[in-house]
C-alpha atoms as a PDB file:
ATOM      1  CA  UNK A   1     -31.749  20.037  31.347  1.00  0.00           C
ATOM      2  CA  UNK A   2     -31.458  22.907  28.668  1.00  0.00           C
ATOM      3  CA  UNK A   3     -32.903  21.089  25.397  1.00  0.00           C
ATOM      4  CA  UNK A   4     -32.835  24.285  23.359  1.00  0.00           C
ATOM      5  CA  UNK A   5     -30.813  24.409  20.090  1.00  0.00           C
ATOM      6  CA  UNK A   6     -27.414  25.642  20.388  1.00  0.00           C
ATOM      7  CA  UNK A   7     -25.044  26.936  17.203  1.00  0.00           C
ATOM      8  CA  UNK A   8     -22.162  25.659  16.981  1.00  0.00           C
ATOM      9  CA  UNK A   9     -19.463  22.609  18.721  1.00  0.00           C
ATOM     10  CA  UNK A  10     -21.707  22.502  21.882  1.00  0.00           C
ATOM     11  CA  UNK A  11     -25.029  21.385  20.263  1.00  0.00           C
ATOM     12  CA  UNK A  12     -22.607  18.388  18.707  1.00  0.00           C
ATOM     13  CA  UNK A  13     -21.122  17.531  21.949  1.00  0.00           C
ATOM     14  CA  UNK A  14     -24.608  17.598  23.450  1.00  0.00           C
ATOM     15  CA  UNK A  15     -25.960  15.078  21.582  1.00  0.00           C
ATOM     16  CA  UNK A  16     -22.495  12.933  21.522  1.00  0.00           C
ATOM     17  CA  UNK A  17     -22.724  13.078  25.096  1.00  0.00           C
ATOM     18  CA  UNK A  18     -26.486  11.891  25.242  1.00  0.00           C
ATOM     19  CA  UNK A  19     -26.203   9.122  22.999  1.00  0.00           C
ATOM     20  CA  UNK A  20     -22.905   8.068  25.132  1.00  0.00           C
ATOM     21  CA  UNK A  21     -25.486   8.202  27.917  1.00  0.00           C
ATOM     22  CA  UNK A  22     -28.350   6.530  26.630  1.00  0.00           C
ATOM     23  CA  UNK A  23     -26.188   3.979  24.062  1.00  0.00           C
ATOM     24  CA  UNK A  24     -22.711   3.496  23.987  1.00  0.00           C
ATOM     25  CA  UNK A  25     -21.569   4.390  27.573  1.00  0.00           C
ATOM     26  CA  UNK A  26     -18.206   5.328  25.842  1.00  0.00           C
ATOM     27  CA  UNK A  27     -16.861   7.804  28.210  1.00  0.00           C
ATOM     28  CA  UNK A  28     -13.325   8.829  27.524  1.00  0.00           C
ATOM     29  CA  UNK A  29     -11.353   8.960  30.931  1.00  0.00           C
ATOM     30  CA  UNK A  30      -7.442   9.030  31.472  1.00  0.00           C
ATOM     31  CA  UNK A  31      -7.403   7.467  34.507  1.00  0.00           C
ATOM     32  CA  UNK A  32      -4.349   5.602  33.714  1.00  0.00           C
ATOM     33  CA  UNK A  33      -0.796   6.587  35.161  1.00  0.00           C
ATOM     34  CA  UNK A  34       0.414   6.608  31.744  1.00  0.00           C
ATOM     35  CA  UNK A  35      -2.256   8.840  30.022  1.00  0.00           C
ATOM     36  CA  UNK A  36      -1.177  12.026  28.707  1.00  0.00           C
ATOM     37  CA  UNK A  37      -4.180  13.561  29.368  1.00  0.00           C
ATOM     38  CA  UNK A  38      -5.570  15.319  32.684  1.00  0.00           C
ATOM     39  CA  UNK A  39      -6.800  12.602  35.154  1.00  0.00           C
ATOM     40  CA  UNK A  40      -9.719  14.683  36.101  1.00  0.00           C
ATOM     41  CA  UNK A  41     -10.968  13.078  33.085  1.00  0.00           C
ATOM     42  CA  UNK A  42     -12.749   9.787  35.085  1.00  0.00           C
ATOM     43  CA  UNK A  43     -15.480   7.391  35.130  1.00  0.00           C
ATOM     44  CA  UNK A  44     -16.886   8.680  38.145  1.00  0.00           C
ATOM     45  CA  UNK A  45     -16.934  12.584  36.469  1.00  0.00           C
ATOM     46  CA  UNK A  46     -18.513  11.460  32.994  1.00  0.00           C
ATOM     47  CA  UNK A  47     -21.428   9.018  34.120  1.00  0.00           C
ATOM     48  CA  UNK A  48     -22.594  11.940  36.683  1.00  0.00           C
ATOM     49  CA  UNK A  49     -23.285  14.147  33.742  1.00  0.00           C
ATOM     50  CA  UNK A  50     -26.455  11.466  32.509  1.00  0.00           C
ATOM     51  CA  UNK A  51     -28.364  12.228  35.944  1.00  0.00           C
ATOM     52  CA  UNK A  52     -27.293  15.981  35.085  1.00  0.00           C
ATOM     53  CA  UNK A  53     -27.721  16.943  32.217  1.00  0.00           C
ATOM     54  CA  UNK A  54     -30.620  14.120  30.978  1.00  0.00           C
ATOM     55  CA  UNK A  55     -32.307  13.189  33.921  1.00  0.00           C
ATOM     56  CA  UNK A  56     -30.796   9.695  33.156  1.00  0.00           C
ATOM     57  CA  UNK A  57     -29.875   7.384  36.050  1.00  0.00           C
ATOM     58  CA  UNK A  58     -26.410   6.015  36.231  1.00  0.00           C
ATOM     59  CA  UNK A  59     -28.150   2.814  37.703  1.00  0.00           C
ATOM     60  CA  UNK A  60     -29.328   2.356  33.705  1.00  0.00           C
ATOM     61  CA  UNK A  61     -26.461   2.582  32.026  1.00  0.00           C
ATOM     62  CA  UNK A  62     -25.557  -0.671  32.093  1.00  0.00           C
ATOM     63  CA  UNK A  63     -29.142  -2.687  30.774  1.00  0.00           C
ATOM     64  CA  UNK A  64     -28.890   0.903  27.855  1.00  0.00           C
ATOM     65  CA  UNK A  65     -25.392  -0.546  26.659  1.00  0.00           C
ATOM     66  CA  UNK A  66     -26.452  -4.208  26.345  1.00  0.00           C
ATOM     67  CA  UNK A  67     -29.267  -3.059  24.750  1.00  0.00           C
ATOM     68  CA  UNK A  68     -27.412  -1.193  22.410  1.00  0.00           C
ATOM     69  CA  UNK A  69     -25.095  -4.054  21.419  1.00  0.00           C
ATOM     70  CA  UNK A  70     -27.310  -6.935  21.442  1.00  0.00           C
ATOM     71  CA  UNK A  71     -29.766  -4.957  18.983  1.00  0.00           C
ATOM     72  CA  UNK A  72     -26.830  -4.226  16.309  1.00  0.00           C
ATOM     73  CA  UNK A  73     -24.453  -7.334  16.892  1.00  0.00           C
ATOM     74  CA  UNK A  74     -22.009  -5.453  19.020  1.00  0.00           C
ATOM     75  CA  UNK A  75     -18.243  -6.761  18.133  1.00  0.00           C
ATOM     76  CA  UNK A  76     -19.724  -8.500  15.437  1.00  0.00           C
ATOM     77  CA  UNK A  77     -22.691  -7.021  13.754  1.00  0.00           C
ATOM     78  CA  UNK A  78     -24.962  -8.644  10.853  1.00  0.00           C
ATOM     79  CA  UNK A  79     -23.360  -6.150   8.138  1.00  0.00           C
ATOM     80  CA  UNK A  80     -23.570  -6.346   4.277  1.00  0.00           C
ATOM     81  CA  UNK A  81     -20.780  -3.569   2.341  1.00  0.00           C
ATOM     82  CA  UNK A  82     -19.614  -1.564   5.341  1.00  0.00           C
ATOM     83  CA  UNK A  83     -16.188  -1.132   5.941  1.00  0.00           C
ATOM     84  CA  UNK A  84     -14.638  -0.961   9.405  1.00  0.00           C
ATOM     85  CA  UNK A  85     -12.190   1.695   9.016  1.00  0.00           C
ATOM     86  CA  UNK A  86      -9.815   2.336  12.430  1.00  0.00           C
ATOM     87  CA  UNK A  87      -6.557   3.993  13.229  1.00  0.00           C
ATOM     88  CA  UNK A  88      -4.041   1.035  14.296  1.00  0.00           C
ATOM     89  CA  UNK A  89      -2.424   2.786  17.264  1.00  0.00           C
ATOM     90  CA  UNK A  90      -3.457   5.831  18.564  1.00  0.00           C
ATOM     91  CA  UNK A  91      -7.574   5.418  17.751  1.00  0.00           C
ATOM     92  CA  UNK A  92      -9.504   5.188  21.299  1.00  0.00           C
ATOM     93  CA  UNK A  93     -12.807   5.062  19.069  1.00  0.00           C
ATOM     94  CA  UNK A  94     -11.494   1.251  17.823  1.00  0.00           C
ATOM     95  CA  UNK A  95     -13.377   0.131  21.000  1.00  0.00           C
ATOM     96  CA  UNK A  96     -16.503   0.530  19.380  1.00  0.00           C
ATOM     97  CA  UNK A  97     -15.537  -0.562  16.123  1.00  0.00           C
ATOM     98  CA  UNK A  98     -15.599  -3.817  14.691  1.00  0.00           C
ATOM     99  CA  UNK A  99     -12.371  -5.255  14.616  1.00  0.00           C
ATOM    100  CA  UNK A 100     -12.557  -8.472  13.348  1.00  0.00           C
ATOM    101  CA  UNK A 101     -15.570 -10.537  13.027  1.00  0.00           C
ATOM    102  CA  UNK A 102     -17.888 -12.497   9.968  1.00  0.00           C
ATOM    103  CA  UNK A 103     -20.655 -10.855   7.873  1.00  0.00           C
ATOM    104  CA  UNK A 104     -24.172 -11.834   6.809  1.00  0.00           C
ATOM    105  CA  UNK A 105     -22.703 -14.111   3.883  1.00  0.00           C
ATOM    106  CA  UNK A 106     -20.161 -15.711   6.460  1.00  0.00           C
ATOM    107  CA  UNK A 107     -17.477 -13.721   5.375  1.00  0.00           C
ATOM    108  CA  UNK A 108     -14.432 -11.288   7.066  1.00  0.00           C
ATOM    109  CA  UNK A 109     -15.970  -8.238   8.139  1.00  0.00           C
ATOM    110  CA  UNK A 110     -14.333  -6.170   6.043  1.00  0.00           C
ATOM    111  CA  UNK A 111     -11.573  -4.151   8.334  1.00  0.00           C
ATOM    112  CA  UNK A 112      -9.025  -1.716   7.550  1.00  0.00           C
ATOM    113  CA  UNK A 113      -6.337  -1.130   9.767  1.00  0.00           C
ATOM    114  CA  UNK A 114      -4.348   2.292   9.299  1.00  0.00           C
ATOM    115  CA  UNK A 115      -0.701   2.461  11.238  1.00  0.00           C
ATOM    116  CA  UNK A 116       0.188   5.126  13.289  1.00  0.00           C
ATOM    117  CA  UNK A 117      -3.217   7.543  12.924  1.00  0.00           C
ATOM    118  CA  UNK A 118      -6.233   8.484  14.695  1.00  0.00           C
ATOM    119  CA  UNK A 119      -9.729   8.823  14.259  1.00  0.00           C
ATOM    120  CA  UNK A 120     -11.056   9.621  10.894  1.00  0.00           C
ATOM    121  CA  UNK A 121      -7.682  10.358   9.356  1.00  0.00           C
ATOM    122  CA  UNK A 122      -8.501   8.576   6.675  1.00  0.00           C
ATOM    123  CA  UNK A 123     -11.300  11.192   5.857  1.00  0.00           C
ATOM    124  CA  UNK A 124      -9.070  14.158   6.027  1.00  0.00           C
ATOM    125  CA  UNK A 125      -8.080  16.085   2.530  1.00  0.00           C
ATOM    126  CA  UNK A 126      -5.150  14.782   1.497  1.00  0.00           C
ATOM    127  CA  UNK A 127      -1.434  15.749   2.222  1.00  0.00           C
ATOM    128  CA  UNK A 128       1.477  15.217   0.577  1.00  0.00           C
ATOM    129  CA  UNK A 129       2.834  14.600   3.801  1.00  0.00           C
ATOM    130  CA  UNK A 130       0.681  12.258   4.714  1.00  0.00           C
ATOM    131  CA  UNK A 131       2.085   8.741   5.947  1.00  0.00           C
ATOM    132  CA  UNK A 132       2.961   5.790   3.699  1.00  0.00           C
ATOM    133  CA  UNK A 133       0.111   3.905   5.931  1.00  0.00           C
ATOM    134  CA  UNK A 134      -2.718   6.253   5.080  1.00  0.00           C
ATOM    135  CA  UNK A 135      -2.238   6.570   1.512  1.00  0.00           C
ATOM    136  CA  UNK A 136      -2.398   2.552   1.426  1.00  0.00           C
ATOM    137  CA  UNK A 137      -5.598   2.965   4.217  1.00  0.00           C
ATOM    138  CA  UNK A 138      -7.255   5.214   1.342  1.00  0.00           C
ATOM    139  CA  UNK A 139      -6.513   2.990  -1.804  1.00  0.00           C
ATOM    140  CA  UNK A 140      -7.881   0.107  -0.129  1.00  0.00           C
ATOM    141  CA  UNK A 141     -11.164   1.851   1.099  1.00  0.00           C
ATOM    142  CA  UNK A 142     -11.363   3.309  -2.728  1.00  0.00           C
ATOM    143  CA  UNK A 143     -11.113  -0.304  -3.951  1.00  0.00           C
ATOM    144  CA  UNK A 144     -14.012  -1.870  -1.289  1.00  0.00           C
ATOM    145  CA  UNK A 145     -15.894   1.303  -2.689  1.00  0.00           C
ATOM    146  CA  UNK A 146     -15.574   0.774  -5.711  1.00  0.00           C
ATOM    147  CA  UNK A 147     -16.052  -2.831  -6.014  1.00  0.00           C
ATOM    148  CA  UNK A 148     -19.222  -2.717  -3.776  1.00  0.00           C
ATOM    149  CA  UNK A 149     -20.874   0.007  -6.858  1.00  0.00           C
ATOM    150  CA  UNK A 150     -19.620  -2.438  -9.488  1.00  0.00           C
ATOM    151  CA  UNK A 151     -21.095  -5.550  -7.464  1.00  0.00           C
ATOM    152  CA  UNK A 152     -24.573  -3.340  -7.266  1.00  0.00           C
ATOM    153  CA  UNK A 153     -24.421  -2.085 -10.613  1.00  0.00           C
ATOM    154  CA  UNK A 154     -24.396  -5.781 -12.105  1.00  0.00           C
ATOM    155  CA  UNK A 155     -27.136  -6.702  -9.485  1.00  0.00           C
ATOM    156  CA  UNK A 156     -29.363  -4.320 -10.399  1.00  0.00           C
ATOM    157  CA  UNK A 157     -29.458  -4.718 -14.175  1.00  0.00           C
ATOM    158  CA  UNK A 158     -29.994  -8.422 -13.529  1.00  0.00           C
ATOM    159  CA  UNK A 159     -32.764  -7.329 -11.515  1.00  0.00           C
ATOM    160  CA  UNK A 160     -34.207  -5.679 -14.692  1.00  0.00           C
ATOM    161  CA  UNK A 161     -33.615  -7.828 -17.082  1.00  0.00           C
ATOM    162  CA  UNK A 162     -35.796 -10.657 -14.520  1.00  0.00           C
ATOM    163  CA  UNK A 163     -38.928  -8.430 -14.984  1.00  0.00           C
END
């Protein structure tokens, strides 16, 4: 129940691991015969740090993750110019992206897909090693960018010229 500020990784973990308590109940287990990672890593062991750490029941988490994704849309969320942006393969944070879905206007939520990468690849400096997929990944988001500021740009000066 420590709540002071910490420097440092464990003051971001912290507050990953309460809003995985209180919001997302994303826990990230390897309970699977085929994970590569230790299977200490369970359900079970990650839901009985809420009561620990927060005071938060375990009985909760449930109604706190409905919550969560009936109040912003869950798999498909009432979104205007955000991109979806999620590693193809190897990304375990997919599950609570948007995959596929429509937008406020009745469009495709707007998704990239990036082969053979993980989480937030795309936002990594750039290598000249990096895979043909991720360049591509990258010129696409640059494009949604950049048409999105052109689209607002052109709004907003017809916004000026109406008063």
């Amino acid at each position: 129940m420590d709540t002071s500020l910490h420097s440092g990784r464990r003051r971001v973990e912290r507050q990953w691991t309460y809003q995985t308590c209180t919001e997302f109940g994303f826990y990230q287990t390897c309970e699977d015969a085929a994970c590569p990672f230790s299977g200490m890593l369970t359900l079970q062991v990650d839901t009985q740090l809420c009561p620990l750490l927060f005071g938060i029941s375990q009985h909760s988490l449930p109604a706190r993750i409905a919550f969560t994704n009936t109040h912003y849309g869950g798999g498909n969320p009432h979104t205007h110019r955000v991109l979806y942006v999620n590693g193809e393969t190897v990304d375990p944070w997919k599950e609570l992206s948007v995959v596929h879905g429509r937008t406020e206007g009745g469009d495709e939520a707007q998704t990239v897909f990036i082969e053979d990468t993980a989480h937030c690849a795309d936002m990594m400096n750039r290598r000249v090693t990096d895979r043909r997929s991720l360049r591509k990944a990258r010129e696409e988001i640059e494009n949604h960018v950049a048409g999105w500021l052109k689209t607002a740009a052109l709004e907003r000066k017809m916004e000026k010229r109406r008063v």
